[in-house]
PDB file of N, CA and C in Angstrom:
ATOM      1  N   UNK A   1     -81.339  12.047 -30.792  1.00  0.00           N
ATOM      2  CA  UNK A   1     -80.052  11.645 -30.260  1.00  0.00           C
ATOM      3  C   UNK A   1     -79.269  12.856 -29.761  1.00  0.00           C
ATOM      4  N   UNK A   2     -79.008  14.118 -30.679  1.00  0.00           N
ATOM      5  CA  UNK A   2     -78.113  15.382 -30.138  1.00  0.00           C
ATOM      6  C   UNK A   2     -78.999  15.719 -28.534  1.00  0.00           C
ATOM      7  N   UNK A   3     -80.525  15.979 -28.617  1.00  0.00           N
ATOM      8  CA  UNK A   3     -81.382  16.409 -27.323  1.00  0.00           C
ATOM      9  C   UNK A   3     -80.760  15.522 -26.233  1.00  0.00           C
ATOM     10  N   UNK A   4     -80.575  14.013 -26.262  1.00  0.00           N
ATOM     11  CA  UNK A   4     -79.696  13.107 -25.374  1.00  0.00           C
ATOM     12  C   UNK A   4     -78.770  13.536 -25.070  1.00  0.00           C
ATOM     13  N   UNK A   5     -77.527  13.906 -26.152  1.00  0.00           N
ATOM     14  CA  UNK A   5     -76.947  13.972 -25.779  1.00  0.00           C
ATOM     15  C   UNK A   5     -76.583  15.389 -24.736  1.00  0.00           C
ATOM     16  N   UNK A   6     -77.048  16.312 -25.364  1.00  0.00           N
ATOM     17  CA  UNK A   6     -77.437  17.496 -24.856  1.00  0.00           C
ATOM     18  C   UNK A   6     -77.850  17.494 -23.379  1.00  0.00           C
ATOM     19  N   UNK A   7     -78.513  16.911 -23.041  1.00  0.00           N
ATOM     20  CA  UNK A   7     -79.202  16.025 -22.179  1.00  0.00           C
ATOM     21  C   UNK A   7     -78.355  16.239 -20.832  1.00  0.00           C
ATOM     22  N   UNK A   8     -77.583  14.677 -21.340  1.00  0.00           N
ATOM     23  CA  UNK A   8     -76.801  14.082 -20.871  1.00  0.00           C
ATOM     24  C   UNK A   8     -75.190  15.032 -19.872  1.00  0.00           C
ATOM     25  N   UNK A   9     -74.690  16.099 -21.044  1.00  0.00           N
ATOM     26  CA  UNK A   9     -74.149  17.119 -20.738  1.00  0.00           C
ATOM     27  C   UNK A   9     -74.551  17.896 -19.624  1.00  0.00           C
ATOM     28  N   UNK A  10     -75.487  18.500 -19.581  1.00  0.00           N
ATOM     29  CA  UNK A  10     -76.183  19.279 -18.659  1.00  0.00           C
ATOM     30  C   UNK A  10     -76.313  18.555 -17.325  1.00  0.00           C
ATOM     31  N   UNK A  11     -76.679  17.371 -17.244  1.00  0.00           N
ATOM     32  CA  UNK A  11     -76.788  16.618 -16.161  1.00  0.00           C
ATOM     33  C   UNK A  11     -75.630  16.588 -15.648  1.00  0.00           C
ATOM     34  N   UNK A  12     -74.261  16.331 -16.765  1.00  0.00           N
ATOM     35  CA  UNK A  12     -73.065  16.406 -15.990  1.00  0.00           C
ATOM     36  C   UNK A  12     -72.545  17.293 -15.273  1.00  0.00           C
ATOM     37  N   UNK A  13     -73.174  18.419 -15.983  1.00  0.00           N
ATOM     38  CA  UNK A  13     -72.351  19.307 -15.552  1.00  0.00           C
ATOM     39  C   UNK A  13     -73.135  20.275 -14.380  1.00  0.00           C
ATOM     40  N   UNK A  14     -74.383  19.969 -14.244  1.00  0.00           N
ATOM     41  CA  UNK A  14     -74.970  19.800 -12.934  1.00  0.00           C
ATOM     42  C   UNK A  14     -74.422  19.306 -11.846  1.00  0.00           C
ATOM     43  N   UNK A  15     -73.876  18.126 -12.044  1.00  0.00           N
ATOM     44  CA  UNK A  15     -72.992  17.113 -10.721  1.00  0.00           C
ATOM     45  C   UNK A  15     -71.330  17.798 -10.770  1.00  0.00           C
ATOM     46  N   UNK A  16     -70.908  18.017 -11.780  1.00  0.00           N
ATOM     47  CA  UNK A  16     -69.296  18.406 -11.790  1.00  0.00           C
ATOM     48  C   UNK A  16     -69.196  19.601 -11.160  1.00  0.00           C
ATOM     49  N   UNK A  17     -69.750  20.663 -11.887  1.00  0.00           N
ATOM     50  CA  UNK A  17     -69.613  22.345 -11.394  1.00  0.00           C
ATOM     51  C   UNK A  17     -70.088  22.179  -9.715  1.00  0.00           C
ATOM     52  N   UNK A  18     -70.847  21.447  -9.507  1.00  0.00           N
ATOM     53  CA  UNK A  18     -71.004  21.910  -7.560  1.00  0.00           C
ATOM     54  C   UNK A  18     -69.763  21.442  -7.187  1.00  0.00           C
ATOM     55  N   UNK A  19     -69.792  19.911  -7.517  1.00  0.00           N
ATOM     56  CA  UNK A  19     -68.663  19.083  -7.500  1.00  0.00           C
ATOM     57  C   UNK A  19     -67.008  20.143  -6.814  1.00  0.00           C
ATOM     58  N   UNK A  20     -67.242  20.369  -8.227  1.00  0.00           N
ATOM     59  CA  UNK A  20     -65.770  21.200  -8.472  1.00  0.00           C
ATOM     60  C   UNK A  20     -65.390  22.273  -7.466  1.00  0.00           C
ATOM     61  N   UNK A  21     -66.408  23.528  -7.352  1.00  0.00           N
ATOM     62  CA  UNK A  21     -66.854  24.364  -6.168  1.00  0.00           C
ATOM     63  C   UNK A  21     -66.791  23.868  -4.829  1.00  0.00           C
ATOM     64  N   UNK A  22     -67.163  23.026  -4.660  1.00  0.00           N
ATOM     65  CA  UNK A  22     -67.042  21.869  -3.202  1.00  0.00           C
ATOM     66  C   UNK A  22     -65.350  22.003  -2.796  1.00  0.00           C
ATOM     67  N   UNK A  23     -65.145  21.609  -3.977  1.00  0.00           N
ATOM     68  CA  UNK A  23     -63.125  21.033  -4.226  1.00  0.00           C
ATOM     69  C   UNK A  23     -62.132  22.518  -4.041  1.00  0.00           C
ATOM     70  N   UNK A  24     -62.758  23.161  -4.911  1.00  0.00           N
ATOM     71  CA  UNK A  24     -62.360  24.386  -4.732  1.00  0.00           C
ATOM     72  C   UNK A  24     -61.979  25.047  -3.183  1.00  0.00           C
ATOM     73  N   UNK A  25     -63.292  25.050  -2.698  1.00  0.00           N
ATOM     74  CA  UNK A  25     -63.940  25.867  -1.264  1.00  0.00           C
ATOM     75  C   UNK A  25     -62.866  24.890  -0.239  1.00  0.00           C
ATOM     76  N   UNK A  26     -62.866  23.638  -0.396  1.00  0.00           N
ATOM     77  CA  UNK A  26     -62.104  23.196   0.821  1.00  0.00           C
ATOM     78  C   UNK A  26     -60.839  22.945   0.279  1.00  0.00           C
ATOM     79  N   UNK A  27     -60.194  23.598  -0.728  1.00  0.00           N
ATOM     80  CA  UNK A  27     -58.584  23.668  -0.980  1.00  0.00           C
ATOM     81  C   UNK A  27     -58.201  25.068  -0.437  1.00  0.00           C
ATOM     82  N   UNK A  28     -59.430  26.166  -0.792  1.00  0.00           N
ATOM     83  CA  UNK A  28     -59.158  27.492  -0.317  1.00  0.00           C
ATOM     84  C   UNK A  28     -59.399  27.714   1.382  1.00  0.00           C
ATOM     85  N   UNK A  29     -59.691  26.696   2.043  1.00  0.00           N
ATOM     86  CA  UNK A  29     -60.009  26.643   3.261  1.00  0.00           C
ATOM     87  C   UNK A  29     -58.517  25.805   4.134  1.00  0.00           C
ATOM     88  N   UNK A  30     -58.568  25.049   3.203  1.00  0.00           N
ATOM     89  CA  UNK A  30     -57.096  24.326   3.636  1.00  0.00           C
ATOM     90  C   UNK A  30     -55.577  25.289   3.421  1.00  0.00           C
ATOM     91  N   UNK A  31     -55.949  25.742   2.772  1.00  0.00           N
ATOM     92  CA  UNK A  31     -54.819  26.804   2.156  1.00  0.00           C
ATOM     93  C   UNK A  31     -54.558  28.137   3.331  1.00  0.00           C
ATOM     94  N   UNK A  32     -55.677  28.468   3.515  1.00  0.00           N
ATOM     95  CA  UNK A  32     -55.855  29.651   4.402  1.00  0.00           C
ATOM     96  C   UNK A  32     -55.665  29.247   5.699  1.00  0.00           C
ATOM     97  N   UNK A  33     -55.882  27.941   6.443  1.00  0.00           N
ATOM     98  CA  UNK A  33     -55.880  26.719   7.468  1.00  0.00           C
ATOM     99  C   UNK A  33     -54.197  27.089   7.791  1.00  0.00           C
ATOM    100  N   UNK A  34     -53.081  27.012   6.563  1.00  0.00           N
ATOM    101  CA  UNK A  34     -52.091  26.555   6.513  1.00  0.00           C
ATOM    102  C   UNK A  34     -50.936  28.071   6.747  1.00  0.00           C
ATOM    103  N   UNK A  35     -51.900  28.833   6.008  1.00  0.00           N
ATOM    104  CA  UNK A  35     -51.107  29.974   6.159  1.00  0.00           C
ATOM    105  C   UNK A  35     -51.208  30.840   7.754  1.00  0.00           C
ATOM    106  N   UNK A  36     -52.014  30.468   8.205  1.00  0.00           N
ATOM    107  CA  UNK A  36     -52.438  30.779   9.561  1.00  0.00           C
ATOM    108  C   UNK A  36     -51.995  30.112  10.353  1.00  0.00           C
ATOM    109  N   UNK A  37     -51.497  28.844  10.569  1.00  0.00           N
ATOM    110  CA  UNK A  37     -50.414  28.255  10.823  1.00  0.00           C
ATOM    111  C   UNK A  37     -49.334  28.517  10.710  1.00  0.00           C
ATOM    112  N   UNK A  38     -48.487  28.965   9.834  1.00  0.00           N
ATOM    113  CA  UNK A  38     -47.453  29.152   9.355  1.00  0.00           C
ATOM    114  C   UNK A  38     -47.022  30.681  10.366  1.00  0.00           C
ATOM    115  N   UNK A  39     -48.023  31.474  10.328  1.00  0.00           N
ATOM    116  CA  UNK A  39     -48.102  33.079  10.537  1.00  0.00           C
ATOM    117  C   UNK A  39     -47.864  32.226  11.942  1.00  0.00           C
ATOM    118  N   UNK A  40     -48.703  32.078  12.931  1.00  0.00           N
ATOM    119  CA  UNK A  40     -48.538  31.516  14.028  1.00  0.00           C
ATOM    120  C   UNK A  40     -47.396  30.884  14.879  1.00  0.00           C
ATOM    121  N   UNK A  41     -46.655  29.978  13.659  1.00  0.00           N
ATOM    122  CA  UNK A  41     -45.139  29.849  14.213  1.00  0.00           C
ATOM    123  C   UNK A  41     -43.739  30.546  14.094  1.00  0.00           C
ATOM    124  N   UNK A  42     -44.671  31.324  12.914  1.00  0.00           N
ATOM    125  CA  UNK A  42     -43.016  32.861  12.868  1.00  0.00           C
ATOM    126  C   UNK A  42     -43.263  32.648  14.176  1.00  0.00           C
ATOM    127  N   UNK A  43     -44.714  33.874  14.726  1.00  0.00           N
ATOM    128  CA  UNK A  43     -44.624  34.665  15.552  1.00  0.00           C
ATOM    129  C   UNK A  43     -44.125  34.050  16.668  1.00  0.00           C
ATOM    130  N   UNK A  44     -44.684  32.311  16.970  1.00  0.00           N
ATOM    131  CA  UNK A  44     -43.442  32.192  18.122  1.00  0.00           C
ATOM    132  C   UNK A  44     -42.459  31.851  18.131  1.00  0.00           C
ATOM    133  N   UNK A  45     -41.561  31.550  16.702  1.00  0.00           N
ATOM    134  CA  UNK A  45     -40.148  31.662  16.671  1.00  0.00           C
ATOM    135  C   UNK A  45     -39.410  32.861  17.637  1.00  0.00           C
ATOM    136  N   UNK A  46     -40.473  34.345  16.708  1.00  0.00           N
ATOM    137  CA  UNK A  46     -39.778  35.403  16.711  1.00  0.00           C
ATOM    138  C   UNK A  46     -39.859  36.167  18.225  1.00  0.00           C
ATOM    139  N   UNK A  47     -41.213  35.328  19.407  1.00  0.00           N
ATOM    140  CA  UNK A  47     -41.080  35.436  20.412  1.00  0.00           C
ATOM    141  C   UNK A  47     -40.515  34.636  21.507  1.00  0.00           C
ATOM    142  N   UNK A  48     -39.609  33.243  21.019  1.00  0.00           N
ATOM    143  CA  UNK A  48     -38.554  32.502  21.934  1.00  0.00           C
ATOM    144  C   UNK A  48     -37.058  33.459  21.561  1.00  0.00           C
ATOM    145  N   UNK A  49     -37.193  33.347  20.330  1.00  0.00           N
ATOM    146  CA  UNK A  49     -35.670  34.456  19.844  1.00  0.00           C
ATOM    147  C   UNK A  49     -35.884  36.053  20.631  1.00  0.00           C
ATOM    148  N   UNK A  50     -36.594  36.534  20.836  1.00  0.00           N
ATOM    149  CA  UNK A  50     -36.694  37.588  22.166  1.00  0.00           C
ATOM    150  C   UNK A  50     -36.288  37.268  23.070  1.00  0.00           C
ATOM    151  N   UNK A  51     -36.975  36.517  23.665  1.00  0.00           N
ATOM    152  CA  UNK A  51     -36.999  35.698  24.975  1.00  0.00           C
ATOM    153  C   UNK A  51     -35.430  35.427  25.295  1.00  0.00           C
ATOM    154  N   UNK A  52     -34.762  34.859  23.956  1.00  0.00           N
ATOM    155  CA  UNK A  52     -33.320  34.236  24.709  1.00  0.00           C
ATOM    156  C   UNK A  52     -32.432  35.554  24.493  1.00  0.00           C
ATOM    157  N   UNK A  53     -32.898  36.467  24.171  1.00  0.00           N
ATOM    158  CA  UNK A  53     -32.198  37.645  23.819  1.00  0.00           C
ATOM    159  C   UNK A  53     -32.089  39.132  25.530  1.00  0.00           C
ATOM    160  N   UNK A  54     -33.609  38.631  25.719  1.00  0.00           N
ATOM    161  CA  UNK A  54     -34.205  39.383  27.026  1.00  0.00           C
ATOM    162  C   UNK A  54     -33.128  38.898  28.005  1.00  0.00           C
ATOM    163  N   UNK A  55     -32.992  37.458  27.959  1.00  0.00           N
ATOM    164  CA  UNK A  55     -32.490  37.074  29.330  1.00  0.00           C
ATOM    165  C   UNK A  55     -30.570  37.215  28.828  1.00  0.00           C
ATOM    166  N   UNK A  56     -30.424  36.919  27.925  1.00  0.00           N
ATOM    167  CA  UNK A  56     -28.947  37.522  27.637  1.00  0.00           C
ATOM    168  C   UNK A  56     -28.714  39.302  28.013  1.00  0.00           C
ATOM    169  N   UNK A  57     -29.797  39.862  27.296  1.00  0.00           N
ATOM    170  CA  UNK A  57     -29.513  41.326  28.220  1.00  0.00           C
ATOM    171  C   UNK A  57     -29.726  41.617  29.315  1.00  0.00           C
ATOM    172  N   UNK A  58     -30.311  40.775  30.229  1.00  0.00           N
ATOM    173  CA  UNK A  58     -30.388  41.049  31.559  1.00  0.00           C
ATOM    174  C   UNK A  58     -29.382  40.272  32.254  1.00  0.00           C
ATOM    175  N   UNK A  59     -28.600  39.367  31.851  1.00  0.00           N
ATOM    176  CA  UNK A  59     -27.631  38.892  32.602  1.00  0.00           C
ATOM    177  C   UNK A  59     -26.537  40.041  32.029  1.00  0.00           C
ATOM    178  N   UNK A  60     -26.363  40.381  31.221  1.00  0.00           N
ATOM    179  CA  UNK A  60     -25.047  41.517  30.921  1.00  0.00           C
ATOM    180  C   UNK A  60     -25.335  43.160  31.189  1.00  0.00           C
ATOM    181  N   UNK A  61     -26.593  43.397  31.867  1.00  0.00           N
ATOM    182  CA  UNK A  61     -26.920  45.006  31.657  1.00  0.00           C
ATOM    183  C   UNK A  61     -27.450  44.923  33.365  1.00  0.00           C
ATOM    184  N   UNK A  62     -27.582  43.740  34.114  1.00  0.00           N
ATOM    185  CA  UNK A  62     -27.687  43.734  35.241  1.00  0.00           C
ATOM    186  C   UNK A  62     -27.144  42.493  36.084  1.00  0.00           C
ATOM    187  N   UNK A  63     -25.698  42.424  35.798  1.00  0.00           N
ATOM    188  CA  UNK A  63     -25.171  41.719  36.483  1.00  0.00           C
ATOM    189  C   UNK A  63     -25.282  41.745  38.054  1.00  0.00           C
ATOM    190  N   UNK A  64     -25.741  42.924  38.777  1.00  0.00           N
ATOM    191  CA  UNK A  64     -25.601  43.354  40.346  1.00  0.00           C
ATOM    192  C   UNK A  64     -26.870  42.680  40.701  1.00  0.00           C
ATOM    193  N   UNK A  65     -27.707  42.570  39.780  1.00  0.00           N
ATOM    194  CA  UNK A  65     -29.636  42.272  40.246  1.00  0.00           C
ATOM    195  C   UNK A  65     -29.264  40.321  40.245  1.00  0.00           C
ATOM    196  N   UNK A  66     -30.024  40.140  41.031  1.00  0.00           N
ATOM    197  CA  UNK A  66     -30.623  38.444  41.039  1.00  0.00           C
ATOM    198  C   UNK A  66     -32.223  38.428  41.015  1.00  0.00           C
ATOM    199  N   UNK A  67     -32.331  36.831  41.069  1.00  0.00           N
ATOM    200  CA  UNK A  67     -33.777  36.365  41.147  1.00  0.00           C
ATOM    201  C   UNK A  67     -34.361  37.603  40.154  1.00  0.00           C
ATOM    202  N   UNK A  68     -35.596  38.173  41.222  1.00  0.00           N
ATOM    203  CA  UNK A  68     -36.732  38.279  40.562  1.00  0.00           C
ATOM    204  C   UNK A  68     -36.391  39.505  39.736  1.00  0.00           C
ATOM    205  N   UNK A  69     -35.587  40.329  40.838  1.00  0.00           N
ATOM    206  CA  UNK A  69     -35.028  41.832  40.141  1.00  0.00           C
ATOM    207  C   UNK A  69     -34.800  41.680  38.424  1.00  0.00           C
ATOM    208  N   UNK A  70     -33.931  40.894  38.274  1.00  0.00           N
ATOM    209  CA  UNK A  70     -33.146  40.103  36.934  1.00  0.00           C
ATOM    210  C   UNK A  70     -34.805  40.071  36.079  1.00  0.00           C
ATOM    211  N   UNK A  71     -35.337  39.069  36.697  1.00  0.00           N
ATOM    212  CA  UNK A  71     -36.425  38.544  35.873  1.00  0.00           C
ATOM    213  C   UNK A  71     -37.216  40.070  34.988  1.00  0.00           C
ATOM    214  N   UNK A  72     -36.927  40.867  36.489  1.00  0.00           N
ATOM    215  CA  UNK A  72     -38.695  41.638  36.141  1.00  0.00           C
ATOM    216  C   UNK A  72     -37.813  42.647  34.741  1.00  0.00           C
ATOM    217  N   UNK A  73     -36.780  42.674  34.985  1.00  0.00           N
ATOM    218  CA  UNK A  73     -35.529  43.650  33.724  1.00  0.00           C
ATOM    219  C   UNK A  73     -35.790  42.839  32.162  1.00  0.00           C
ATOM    220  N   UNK A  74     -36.078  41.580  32.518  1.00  0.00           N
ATOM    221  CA  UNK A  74     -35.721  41.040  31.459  1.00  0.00           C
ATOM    222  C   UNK A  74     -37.538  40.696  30.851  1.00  0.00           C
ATOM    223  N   UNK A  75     -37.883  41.008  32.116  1.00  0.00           N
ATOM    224  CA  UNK A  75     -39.790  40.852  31.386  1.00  0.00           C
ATOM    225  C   UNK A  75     -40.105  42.322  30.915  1.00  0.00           C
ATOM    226  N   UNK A  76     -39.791  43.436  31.233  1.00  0.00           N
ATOM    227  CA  UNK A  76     -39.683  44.624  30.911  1.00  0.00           C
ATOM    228  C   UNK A  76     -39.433  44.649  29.610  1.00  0.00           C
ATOM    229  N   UNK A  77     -38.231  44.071  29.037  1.00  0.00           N
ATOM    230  CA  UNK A  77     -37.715  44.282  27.648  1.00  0.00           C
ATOM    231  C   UNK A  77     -38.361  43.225  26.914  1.00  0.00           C
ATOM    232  N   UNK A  78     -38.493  42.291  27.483  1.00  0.00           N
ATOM    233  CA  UNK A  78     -38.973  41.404  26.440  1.00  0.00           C
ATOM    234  C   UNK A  78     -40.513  42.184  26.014  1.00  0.00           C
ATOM    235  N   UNK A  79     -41.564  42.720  27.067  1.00  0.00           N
ATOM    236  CA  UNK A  79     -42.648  43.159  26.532  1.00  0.00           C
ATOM    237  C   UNK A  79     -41.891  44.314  25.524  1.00  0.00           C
ATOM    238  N   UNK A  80     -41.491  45.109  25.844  1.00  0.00           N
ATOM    239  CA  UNK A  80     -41.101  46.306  24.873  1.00  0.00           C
ATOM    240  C   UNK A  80     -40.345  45.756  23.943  1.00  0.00           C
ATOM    241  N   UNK A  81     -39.780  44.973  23.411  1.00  0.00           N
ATOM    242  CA  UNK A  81     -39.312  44.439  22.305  1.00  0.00           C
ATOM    243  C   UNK A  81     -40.383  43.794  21.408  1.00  0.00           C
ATOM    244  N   UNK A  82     -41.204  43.175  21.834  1.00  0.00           N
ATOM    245  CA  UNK A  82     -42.805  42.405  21.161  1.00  0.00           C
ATOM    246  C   UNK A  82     -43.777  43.645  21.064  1.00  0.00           C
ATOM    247  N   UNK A  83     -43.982  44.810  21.946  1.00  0.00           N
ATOM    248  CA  UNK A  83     -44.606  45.645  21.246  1.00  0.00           C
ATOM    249  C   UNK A  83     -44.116  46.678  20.670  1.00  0.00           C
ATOM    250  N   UNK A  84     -42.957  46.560  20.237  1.00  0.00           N
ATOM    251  CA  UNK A  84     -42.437  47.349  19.057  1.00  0.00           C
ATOM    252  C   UNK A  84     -42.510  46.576  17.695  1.00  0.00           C
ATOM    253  N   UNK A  85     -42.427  45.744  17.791  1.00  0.00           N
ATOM    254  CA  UNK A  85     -42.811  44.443  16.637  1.00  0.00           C
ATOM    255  C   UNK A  85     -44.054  44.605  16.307  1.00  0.00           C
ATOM    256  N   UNK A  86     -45.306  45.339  17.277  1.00  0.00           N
ATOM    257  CA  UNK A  86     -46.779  44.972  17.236  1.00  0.00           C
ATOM    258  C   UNK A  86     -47.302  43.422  17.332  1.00  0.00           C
ATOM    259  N   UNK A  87     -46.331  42.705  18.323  1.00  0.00           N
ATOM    260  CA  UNK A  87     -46.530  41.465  18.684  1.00  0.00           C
ATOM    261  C   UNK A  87     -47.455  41.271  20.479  1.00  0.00           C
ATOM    262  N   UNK A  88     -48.680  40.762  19.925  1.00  0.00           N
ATOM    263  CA  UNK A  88     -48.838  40.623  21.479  1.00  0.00           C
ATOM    264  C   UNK A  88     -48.273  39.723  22.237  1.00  0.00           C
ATOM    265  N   UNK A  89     -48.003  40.178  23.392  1.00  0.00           N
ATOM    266  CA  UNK A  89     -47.679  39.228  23.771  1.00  0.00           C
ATOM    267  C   UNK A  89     -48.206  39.077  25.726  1.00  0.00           C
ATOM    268  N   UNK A  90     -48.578  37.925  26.842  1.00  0.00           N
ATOM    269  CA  UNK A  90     -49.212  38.238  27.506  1.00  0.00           C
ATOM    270  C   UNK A  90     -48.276  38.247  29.041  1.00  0.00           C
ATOM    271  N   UNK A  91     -48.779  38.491  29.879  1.00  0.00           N
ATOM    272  CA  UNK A  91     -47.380  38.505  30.704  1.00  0.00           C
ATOM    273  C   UNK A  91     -47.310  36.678  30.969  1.00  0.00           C
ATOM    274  N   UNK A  92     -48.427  35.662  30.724  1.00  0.00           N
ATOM    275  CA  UNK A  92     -47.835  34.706  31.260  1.00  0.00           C
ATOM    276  C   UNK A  92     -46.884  33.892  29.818  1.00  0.00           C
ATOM    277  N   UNK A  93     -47.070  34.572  28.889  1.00  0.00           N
ATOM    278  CA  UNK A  93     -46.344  34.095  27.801  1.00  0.00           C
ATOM    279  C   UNK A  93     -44.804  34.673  28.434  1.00  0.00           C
ATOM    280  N   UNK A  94     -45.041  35.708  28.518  1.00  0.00           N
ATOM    281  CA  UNK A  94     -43.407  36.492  28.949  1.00  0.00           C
ATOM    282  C   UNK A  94     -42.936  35.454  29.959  1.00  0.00           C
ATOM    283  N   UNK A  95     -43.186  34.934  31.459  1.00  0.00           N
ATOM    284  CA  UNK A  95     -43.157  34.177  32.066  1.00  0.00           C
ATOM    285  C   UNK A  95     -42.448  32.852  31.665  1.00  0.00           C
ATOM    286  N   UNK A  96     -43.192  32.308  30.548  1.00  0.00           N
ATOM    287  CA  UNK A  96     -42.891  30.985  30.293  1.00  0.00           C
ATOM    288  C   UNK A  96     -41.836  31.582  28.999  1.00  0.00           C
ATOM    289  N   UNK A  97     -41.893  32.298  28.570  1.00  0.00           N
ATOM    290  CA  UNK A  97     -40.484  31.911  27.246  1.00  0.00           C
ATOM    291  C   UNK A  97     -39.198  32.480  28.377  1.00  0.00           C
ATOM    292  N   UNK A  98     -39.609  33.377  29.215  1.00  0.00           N
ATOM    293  CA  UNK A  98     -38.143  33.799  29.873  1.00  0.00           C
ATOM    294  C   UNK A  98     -37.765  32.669  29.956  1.00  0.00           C
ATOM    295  N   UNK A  99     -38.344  31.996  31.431  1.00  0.00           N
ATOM    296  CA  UNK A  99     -38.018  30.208  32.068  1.00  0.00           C
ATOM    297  C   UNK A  99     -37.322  29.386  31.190  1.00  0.00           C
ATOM    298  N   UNK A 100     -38.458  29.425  29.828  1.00  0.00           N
ATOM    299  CA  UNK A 100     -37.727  28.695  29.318  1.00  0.00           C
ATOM    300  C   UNK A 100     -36.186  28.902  28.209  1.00  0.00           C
ATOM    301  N   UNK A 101     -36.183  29.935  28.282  1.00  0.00           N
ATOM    302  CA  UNK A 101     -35.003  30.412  27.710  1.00  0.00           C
ATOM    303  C   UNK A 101     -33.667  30.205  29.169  1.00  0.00           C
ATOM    304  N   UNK A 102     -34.212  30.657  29.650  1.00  0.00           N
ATOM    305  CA  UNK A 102     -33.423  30.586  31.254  1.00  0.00           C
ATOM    306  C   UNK A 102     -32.700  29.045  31.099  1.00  0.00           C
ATOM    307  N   UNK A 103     -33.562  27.884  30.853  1.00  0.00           N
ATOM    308  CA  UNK A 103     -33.595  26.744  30.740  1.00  0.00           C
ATOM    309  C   UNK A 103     -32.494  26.270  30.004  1.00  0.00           C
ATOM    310  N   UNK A 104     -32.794  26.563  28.782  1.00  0.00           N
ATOM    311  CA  UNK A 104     -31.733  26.285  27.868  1.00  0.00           C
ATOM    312  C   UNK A 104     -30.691  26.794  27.682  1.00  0.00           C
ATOM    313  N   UNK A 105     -30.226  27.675  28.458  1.00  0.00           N
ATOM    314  CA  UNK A 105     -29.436  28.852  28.612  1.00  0.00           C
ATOM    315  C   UNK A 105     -28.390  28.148  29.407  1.00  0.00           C
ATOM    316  N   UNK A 106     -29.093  27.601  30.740  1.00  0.00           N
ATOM    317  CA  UNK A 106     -28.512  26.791  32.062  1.00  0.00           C
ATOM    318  C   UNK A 106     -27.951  25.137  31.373  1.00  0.00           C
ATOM    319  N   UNK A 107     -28.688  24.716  30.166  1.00  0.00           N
ATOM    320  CA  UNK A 107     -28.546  23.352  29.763  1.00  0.00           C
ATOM    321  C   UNK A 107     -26.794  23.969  29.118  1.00  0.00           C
ATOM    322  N   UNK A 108     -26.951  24.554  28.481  1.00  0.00           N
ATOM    323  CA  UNK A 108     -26.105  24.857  27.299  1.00  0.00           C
ATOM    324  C   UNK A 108     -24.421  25.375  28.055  1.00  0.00           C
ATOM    325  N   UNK A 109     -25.085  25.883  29.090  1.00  0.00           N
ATOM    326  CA  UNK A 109     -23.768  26.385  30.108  1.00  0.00           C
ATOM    327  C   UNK A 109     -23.333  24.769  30.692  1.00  0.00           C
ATOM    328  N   UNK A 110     -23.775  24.247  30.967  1.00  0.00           N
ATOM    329  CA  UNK A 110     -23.480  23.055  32.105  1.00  0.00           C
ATOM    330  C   UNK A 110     -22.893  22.025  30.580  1.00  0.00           C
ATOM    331  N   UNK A 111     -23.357  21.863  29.624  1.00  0.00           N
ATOM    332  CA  UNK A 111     -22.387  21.450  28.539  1.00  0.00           C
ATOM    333  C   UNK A 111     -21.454  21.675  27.719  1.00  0.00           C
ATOM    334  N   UNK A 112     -21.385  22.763  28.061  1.00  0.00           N
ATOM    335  CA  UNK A 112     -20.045  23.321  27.756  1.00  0.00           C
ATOM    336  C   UNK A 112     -18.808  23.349  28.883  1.00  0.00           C
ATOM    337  N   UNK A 113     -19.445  23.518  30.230  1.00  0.00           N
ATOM    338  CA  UNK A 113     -18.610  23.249  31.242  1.00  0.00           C
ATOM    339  C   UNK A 113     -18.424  22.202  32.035  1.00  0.00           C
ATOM    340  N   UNK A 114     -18.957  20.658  31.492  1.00  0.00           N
ATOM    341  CA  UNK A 114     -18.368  19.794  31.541  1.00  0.00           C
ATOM    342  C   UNK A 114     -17.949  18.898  30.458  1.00  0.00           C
ATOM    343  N   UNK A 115     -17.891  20.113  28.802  1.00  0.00           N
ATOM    344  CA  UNK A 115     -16.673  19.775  28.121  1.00  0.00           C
ATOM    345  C   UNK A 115     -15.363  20.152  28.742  1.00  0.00           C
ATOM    346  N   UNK A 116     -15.565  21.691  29.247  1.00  0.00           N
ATOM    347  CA  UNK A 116     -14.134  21.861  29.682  1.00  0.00           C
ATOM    348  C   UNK A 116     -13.263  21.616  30.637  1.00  0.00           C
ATOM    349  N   UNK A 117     -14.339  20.914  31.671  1.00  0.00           N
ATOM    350  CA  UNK A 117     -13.777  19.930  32.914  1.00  0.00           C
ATOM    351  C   UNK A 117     -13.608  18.645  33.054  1.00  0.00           C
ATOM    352  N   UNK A 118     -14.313  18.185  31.387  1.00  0.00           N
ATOM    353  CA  UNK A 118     -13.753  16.573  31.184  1.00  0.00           C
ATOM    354  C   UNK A 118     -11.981  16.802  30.237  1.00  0.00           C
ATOM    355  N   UNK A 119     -11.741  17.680  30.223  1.00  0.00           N
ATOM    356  CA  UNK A 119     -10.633  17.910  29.557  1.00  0.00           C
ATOM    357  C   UNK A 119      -9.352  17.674  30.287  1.00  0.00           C
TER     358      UNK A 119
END
């Protein structure tokens, strides 16, 4: 009866311990999944918060420049601000967060100035 049961143990724990290891491996896979994610959306928090920062200093440090002049001032800093961070970043990324900072920039002006002209 103990050899049974003995047995019996071993068999379990044949099926549990891989079992468990299995459970393990894809919690530590999910985990690492998540943190790499996470790392991923600092970094483009911390490269739209450039972005709306680039185009605020280029509207106040080059008020005389338009269009592209403006742009290329404000793609200038935005790269040198991301690689002082050690952030890559590519020029068509620079491209699209300026725009879109530009964007919201233009939304945010036009609602505020037809709060103060519905007044």
């Amino acid at each position: 009866m103990e050899g049974t049961l003995t047995s019996i143990g071993y068999q379990a724990l044949g099926i549990l311990v891989p079992a468990l290891c299995a459970m393990a491996i894809e919690l530590l896979r999910r985990r690492l999944g998540l943190e790499k994610m996470n790392k991923l959306q600092k970094e483009l928090g911390t490269k739209k918060e450039l972005a709306g920062l680039a185009v605020r200093f280029a509207e106040q440090a080059y008020k005389d420049l338009h269009g592209q002049e403006k742009y290329d001032q404000a793609a200038i800093w935005l790269s040198g601000q991301a690689k002082q961070r050690g952030i890559k970043i590519s020029d068509e990324e620079v491209k699209g967060l300026i725009e879109a900072s530009l964007k919201t920039a233009k939304e945010e002006f036009a609602q505020q100035w037809g709060s103060i002209a519905g007044k």
